[in-house]
C-alpha atoms as a PDB file:
ATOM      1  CA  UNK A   1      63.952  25.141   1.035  1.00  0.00           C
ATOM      2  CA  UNK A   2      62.503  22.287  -0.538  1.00  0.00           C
ATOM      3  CA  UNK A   3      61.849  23.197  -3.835  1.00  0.00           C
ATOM      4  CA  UNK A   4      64.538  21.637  -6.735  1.00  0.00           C
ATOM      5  CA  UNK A   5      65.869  23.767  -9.914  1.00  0.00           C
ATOM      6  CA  UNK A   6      67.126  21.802 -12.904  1.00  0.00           C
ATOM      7  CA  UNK A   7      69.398  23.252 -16.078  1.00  0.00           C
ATOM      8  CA  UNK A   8      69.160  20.661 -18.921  1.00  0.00           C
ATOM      9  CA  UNK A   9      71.584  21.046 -21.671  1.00  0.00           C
ATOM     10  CA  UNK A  10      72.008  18.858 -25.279  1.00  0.00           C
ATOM     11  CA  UNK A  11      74.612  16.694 -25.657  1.00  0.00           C
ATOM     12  CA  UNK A  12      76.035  14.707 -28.518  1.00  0.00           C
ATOM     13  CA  UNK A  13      77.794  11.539 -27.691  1.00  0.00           C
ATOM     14  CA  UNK A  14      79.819   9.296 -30.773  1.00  0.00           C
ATOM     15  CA  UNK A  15      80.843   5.700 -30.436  1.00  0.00           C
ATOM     16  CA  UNK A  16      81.662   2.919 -32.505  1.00  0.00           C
ATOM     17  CA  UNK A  17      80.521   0.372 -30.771  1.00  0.00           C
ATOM     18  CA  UNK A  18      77.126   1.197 -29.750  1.00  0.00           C
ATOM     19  CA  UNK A  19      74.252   3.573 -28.421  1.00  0.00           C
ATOM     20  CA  UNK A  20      75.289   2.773 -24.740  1.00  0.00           C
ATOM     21  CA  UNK A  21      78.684   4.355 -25.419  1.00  0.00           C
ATOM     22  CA  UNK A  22      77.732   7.030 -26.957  1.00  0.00           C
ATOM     23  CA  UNK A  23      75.746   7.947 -24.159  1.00  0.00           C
ATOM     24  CA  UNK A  24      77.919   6.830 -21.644  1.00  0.00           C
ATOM     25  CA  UNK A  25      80.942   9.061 -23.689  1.00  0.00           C
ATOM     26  CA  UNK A  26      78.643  12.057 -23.407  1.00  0.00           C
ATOM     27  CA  UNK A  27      77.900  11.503 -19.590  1.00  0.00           C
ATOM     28  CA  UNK A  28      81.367  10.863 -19.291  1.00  0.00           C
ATOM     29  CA  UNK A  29      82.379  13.955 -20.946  1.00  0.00           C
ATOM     30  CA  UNK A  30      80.080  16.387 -19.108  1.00  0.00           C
ATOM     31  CA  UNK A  31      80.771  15.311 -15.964  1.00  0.00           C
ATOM     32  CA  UNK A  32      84.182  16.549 -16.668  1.00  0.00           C
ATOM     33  CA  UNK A  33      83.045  19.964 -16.298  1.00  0.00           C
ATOM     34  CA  UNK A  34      79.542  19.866 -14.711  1.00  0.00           C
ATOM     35  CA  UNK A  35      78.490  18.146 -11.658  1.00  0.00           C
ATOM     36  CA  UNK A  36      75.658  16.868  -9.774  1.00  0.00           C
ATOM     37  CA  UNK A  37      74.335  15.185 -13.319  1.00  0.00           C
ATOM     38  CA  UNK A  38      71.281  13.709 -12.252  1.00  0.00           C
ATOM     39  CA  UNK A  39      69.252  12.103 -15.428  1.00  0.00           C
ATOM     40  CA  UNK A  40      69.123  11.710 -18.973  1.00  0.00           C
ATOM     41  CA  UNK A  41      66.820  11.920 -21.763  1.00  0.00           C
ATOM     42  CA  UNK A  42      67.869  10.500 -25.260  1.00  0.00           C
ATOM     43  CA  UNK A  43      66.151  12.567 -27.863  1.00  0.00           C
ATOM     44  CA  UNK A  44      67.813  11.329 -31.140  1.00  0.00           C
ATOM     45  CA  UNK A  45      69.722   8.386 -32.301  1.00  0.00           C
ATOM     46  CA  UNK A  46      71.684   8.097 -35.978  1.00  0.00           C
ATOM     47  CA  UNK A  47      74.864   6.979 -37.504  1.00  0.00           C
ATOM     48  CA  UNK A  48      77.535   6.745 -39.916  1.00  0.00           C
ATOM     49  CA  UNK A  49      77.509   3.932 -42.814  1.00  0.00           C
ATOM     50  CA  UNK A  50      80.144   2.991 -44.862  1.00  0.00           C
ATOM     51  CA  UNK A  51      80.406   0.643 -47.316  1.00  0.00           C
ATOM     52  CA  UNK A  52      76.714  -0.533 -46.045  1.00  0.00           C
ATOM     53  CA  UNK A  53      77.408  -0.861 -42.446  1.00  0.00           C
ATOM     54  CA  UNK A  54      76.704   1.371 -39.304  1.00  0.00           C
ATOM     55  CA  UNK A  55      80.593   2.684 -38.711  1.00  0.00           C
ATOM     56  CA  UNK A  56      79.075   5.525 -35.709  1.00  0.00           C
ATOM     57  CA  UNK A  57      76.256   5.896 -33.471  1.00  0.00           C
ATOM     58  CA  UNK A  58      75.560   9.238 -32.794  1.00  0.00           C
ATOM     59  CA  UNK A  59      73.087  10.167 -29.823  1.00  0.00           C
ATOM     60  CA  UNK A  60      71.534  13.397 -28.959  1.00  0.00           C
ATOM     61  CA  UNK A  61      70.861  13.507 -25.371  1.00  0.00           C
ATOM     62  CA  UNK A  62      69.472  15.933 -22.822  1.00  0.00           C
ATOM     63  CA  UNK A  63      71.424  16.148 -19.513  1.00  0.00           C
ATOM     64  CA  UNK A  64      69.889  17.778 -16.246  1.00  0.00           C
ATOM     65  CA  UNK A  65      71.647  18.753 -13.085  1.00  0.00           C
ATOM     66  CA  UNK A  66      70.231  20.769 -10.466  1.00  0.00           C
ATOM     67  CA  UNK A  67      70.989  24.098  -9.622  1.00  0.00           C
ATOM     68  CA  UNK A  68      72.576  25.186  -6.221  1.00  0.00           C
END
């Protein structure tokens, strides 16, 4: 069969440093648990400030992985 089933779920990935690791915590993360994790989709960035600087990024991402 040649036809291709994906499940996308939302993920939230945090990192201090930048957007890239948060996403890269997040893919990290699920792959933990989930496999064949195929693409990515970032739907949302924000962050954290403190005393007037960005002390988090915080990215929502969509995650897709196709079903057996």
């Amino acid at each position: 069969m040649s036809d291709k089933v994906y499940k996308k779920i939302d993920l939230v990935g945090c990192s201090a440093e930048s957007v890239e690791k948060a996403v890269e915590a997040a893919i990290a993360k699920a792959s933990q648990s989930l496999h064949g994790l195929s693409w990515f989709e970032i739907k949302e960035v924000r962050g954290a400030i403190r005393d007037g600087k960005p002390t988090e990024w915080q990215v929502t991402l969509s995650a897709g992985f196709k079903l057996d």
